[in-house]
C-alpha atoms as a PDB file:
ATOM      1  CA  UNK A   1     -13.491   2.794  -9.693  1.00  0.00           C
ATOM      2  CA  UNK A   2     -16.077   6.088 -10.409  1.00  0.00           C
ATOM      3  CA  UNK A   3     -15.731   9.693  -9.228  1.00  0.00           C
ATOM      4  CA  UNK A   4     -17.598  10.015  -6.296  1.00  0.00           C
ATOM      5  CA  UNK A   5     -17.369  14.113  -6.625  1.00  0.00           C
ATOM      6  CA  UNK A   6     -16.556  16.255  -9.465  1.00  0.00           C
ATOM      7  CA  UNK A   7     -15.657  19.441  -7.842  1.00  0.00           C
ATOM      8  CA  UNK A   8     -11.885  19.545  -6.404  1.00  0.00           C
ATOM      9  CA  UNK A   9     -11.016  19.758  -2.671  1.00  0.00           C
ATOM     10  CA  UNK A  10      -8.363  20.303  -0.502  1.00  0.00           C
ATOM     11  CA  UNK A  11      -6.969  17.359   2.051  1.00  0.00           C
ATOM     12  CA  UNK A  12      -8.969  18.955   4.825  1.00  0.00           C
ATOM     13  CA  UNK A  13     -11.772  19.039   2.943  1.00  0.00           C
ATOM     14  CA  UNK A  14     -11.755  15.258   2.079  1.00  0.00           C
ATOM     15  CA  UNK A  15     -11.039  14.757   6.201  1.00  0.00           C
ATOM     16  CA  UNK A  16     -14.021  16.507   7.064  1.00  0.00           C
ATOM     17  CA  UNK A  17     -16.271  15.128   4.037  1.00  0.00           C
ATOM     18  CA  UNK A  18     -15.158  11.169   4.443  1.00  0.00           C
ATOM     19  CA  UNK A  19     -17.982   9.355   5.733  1.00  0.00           C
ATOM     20  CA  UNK A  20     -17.703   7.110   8.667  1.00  0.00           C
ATOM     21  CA  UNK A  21     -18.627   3.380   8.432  1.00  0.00           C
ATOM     22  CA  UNK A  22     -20.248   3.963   5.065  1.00  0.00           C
ATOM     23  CA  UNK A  23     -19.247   0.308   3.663  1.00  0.00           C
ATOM     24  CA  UNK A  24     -17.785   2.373   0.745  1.00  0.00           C
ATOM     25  CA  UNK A  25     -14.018   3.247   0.544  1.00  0.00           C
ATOM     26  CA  UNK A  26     -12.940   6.520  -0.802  1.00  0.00           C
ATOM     27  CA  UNK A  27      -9.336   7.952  -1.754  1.00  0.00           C
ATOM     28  CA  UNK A  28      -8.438  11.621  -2.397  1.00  0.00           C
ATOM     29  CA  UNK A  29      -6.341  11.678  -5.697  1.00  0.00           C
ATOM     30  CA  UNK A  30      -4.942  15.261  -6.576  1.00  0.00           C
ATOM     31  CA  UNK A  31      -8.133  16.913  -5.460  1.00  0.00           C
ATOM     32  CA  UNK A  32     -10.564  14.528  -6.509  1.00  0.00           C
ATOM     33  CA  UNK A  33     -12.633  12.643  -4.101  1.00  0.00           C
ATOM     34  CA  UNK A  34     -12.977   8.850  -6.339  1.00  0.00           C
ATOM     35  CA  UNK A  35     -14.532   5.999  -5.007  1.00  0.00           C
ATOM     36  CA  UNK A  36     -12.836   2.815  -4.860  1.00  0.00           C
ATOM     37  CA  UNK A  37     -14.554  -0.394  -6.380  1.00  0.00           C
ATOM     38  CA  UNK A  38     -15.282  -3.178  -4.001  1.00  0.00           C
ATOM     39  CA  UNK A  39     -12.465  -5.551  -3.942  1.00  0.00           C
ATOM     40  CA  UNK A  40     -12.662  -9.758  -4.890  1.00  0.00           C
ATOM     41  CA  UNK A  41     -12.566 -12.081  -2.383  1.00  0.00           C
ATOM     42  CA  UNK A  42      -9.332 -13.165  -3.348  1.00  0.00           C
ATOM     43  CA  UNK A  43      -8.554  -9.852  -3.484  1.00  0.00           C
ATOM     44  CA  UNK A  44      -9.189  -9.523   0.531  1.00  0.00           C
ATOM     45  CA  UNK A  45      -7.858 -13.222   1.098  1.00  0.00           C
ATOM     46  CA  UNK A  46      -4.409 -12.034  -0.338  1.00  0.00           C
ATOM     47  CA  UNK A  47      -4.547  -8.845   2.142  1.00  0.00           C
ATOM     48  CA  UNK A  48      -5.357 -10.711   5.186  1.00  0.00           C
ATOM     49  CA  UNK A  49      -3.074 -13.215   4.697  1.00  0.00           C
ATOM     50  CA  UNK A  50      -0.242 -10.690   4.038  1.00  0.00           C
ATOM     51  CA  UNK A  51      -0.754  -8.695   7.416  1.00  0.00           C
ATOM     52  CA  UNK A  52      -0.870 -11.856   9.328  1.00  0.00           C
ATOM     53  CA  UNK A  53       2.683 -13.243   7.755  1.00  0.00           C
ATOM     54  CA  UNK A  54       4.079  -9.675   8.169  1.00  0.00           C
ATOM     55  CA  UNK A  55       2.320  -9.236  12.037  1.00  0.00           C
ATOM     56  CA  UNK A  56       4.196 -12.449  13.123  1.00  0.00           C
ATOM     57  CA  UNK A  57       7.274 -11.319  11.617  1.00  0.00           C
ATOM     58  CA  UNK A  58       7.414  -8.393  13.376  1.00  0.00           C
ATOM     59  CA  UNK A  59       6.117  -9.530  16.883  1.00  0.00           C
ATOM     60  CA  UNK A  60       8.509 -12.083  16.595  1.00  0.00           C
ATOM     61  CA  UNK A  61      11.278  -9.751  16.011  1.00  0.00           C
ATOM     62  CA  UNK A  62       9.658  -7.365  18.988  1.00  0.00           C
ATOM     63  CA  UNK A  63       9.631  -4.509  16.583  1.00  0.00           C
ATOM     64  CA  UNK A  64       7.229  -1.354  17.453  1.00  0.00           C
ATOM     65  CA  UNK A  65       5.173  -1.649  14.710  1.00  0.00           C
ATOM     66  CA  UNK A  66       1.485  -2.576  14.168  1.00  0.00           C
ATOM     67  CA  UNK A  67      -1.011  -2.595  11.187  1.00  0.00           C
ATOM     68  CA  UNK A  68      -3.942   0.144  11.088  1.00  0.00           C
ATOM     69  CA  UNK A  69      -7.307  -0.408   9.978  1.00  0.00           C
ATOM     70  CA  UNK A  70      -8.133   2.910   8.255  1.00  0.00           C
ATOM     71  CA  UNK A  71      -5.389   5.209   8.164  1.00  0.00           C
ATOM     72  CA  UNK A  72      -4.862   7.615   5.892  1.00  0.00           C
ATOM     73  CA  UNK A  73      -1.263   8.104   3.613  1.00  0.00           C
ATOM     74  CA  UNK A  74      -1.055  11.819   2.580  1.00  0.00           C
ATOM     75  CA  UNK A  75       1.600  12.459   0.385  1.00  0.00           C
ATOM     76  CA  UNK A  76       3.370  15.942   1.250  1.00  0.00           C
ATOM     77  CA  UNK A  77       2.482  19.385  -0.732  1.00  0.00           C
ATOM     78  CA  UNK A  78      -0.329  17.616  -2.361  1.00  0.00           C
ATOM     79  CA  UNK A  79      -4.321  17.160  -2.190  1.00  0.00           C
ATOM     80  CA  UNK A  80      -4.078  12.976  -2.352  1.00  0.00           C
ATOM     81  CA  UNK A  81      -4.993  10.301   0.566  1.00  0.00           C
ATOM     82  CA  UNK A  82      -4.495   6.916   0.528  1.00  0.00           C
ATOM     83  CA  UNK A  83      -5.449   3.643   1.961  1.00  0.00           C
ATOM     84  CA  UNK A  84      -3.395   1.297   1.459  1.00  0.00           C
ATOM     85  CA  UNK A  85      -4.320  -2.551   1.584  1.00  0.00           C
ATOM     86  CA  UNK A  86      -1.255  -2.856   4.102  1.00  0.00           C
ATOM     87  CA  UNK A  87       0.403  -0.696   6.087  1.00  0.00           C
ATOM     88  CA  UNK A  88       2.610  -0.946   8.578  1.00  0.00           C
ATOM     89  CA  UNK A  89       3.516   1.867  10.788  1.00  0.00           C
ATOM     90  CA  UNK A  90       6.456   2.391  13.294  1.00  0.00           C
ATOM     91  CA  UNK A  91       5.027   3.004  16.544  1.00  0.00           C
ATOM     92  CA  UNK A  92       7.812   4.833  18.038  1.00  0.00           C
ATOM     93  CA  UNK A  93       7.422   7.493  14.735  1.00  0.00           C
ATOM     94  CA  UNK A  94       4.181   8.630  15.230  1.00  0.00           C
ATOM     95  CA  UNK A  95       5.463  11.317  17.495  1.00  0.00           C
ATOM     96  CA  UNK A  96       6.185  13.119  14.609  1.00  0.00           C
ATOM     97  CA  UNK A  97       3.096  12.522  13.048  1.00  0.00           C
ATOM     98  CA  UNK A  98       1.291  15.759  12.983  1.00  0.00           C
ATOM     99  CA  UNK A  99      -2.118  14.679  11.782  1.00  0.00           C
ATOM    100  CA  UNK A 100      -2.098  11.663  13.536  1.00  0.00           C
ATOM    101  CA  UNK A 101      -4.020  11.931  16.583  1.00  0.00           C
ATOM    102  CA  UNK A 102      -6.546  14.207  15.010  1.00  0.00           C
ATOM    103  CA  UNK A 103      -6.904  12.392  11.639  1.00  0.00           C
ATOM    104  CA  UNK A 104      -5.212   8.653  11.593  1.00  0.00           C
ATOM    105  CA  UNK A 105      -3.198  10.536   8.995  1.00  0.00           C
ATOM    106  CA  UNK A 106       0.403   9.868   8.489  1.00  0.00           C
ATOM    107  CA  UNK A 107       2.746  12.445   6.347  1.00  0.00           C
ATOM    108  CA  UNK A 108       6.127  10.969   6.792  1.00  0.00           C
ATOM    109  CA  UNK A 109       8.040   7.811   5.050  1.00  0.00           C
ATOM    110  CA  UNK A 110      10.044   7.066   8.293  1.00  0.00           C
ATOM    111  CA  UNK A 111       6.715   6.344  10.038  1.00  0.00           C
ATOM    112  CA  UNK A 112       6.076   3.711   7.319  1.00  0.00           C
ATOM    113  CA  UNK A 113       8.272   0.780   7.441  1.00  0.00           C
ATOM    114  CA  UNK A 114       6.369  -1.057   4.912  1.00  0.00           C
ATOM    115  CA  UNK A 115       3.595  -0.407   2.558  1.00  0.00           C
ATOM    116  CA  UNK A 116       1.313  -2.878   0.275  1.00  0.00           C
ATOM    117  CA  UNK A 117      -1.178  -2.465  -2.726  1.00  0.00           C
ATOM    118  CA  UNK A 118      -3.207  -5.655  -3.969  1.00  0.00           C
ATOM    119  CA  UNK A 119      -3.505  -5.141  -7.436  1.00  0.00           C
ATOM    120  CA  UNK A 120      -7.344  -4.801  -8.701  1.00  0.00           C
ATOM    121  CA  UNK A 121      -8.587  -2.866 -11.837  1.00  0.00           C
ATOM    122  CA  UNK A 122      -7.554   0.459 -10.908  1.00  0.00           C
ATOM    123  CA  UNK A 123      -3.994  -1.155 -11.442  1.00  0.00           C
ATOM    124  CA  UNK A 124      -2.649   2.275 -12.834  1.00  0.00           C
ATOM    125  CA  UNK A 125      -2.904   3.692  -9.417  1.00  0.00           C
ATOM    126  CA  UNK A 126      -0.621   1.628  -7.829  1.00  0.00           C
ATOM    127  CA  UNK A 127       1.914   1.620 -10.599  1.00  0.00           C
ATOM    128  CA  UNK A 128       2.127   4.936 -11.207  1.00  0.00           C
ATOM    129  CA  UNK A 129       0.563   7.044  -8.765  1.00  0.00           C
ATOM    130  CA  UNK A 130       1.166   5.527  -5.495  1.00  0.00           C
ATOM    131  CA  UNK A 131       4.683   4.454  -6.761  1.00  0.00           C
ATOM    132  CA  UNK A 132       5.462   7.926  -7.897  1.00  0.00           C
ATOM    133  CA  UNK A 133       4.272   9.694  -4.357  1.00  0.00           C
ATOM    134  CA  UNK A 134       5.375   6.211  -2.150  1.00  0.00           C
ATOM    135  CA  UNK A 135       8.836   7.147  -3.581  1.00  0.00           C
ATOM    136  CA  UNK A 136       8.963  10.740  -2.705  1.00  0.00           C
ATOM    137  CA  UNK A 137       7.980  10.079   0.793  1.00  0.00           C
ATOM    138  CA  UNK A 138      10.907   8.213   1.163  1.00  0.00           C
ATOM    139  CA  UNK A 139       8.505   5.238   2.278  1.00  0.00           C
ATOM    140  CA  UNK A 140      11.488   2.232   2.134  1.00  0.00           C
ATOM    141  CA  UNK A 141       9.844  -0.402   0.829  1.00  0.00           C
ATOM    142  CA  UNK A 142       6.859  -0.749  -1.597  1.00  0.00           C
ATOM    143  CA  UNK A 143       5.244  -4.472  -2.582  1.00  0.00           C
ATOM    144  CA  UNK A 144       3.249  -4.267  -5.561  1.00  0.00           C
ATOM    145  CA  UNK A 145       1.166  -7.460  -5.379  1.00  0.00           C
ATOM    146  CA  UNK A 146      -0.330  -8.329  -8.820  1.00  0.00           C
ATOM    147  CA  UNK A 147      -2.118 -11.781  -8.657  1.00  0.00           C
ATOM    148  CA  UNK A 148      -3.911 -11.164 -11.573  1.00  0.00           C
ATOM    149  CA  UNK A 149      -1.416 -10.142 -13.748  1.00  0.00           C
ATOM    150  CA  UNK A 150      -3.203  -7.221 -14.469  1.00  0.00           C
ATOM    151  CA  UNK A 151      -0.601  -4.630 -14.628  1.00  0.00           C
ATOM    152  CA  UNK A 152       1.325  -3.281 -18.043  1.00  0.00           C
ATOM    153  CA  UNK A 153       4.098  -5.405 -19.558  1.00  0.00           C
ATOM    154  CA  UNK A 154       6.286  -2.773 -19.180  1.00  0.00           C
ATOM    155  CA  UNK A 155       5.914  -3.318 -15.325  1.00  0.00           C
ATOM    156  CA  UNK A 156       5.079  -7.217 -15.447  1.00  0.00           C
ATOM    157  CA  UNK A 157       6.699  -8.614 -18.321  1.00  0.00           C
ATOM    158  CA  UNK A 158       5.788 -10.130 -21.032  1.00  0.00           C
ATOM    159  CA  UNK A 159       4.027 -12.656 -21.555  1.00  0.00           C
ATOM    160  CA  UNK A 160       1.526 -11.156 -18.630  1.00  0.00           C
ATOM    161  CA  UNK A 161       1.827 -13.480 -15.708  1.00  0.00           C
ATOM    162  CA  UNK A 162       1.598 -12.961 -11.836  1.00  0.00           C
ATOM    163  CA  UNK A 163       3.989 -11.100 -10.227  1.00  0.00           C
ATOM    164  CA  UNK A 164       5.357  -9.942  -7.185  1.00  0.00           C
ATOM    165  CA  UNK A 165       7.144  -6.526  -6.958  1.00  0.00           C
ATOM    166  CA  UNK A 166       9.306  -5.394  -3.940  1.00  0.00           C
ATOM    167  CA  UNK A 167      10.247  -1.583  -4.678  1.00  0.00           C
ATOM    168  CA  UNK A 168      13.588  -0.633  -2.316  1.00  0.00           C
ATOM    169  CA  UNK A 169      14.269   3.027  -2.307  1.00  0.00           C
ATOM    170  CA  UNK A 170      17.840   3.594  -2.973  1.00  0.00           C
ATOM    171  CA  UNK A 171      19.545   6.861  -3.246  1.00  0.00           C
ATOM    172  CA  UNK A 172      16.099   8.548  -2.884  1.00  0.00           C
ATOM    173  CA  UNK A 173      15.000   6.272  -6.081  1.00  0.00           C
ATOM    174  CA  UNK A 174      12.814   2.889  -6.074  1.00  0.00           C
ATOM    175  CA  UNK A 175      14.537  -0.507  -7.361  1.00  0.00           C
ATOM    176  CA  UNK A 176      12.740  -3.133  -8.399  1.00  0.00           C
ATOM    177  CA  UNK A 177      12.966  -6.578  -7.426  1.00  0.00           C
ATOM    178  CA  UNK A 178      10.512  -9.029  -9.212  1.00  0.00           C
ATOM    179  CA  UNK A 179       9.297 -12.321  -8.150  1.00  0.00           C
ATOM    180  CA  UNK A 180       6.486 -14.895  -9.316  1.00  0.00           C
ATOM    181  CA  UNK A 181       6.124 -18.749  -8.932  1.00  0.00           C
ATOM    182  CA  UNK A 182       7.969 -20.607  -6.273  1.00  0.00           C
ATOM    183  CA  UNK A 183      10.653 -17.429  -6.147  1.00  0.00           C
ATOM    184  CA  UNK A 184      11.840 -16.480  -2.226  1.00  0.00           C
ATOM    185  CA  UNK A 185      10.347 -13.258  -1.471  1.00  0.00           C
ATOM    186  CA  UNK A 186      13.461 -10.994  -0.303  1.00  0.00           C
ATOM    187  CA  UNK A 187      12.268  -8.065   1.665  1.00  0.00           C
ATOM    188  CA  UNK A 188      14.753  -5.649   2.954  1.00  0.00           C
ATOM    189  CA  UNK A 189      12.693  -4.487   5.983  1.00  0.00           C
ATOM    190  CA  UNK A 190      12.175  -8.396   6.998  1.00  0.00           C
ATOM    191  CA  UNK A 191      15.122 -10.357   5.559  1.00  0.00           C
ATOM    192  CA  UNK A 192      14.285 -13.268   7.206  1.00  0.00           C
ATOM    193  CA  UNK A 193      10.743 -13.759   6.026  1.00  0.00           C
ATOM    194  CA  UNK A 194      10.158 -17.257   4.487  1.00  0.00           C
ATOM    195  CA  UNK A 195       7.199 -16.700   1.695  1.00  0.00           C
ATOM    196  CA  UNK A 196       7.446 -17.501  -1.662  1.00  0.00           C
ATOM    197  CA  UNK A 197       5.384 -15.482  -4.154  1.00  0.00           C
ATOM    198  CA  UNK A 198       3.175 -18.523  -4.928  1.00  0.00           C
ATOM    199  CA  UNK A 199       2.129 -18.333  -1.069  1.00  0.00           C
ATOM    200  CA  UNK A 200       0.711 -15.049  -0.951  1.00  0.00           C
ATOM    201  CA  UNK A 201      -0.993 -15.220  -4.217  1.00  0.00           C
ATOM    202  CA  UNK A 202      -2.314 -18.911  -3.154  1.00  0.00           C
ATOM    203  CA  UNK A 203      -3.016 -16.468   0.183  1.00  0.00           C
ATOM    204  CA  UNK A 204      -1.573 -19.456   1.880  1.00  0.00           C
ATOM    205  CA  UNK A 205      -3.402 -22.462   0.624  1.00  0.00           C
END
């Protein structure tokens, strides 16, 4: 992950600045425009089969939700946008949504049902800066997926191995549940989901 600009900008700024169909993702962090690194296969295997599972969970369930291609988390009363590797907005919030029709921007953690970062080397963003601003958006649920085992022990354990994190906010506070191997994902928002943590990093094989 490099700096794509040095100077710092505002959220608008970034909006107006973010080039369209570039091939080259960028992320506002704090003011600074940084580029991200192009992801692994596996990387993108993982993500795709996540949003499938998750999309026939939630069609079968007839919930008003649906998975965006490029939109844009902004956390509020600070210059950052995200894009996440999954996200899965409630339909029936986006009312609320301020920047939303303008900007695919969403501002709000009940308009977020369910939110998911792949783990790559930029691993400290998702551990501490997206968990830090996921949390105060009140987003409810958070999946850190790690298939690489790349994170810190002090998130992952040690000795380092793949792992599965499902952050539940609680009281306005995330809890951690951890999972790796042939574990039972349990996800609050879809309690009835039937994936193990081997499956997604597998990606389904």
């Amino acid at each position: 992950m490099t700096q794509a600009l040095s100077k710092i900008v505002t959220f608008d700024e970034f909006i107006a600045w973010h080039p369209q169909n570039s091939g080259v993702r960028y992320e506002l962090h704090n003011g600074e425009i940084v580029e991200m690194s192009q992801p692994t296969g596996k990387h993108e295997r993982i993500k795709g089969f996540s949003a499938a599972e998750l999309t026939l969970e939630f069609r079968r369930l007839n919930l008003p939700y649906f998975i965006p291609n490029q939109a844009i988390v902004r956390p509020p009363e600070r210059e950052s946008g995200y894009f996440p590797d999954v996200l899965i907005l409630n339909d029936d919030a986006l009312v609320n949504e301020p920047l939303w029709e303008k900007s695919s921007t969403v501002t709000q953690g009940t308009s977020i049902p369910l939110v998911i970062e792949v783990v790559s080397t930029n691993w400290r963003d998702d551990y501490y800066l997206k968990l830090a601003d996921y949390e105060e958006m009140g987003i409810p649920e958070y999946w850190i997926v790690d298939y690489a085992a790349l994170g810190a022990r002090k998130f992952i354990g040690n000795p380092k191995q793949p792992t599965f994190s499902v952050y539940q906010l609680i009281d306005g506070e995330y809890q951690v549940t951890q999972f790796r191997g042939s574990d039972k994902i349990i996800s609050p928002t879809f309690p009835e989901l039937n994936l193990t943590a081997e499956q997604v990093f597998n990606a389904g094989k």
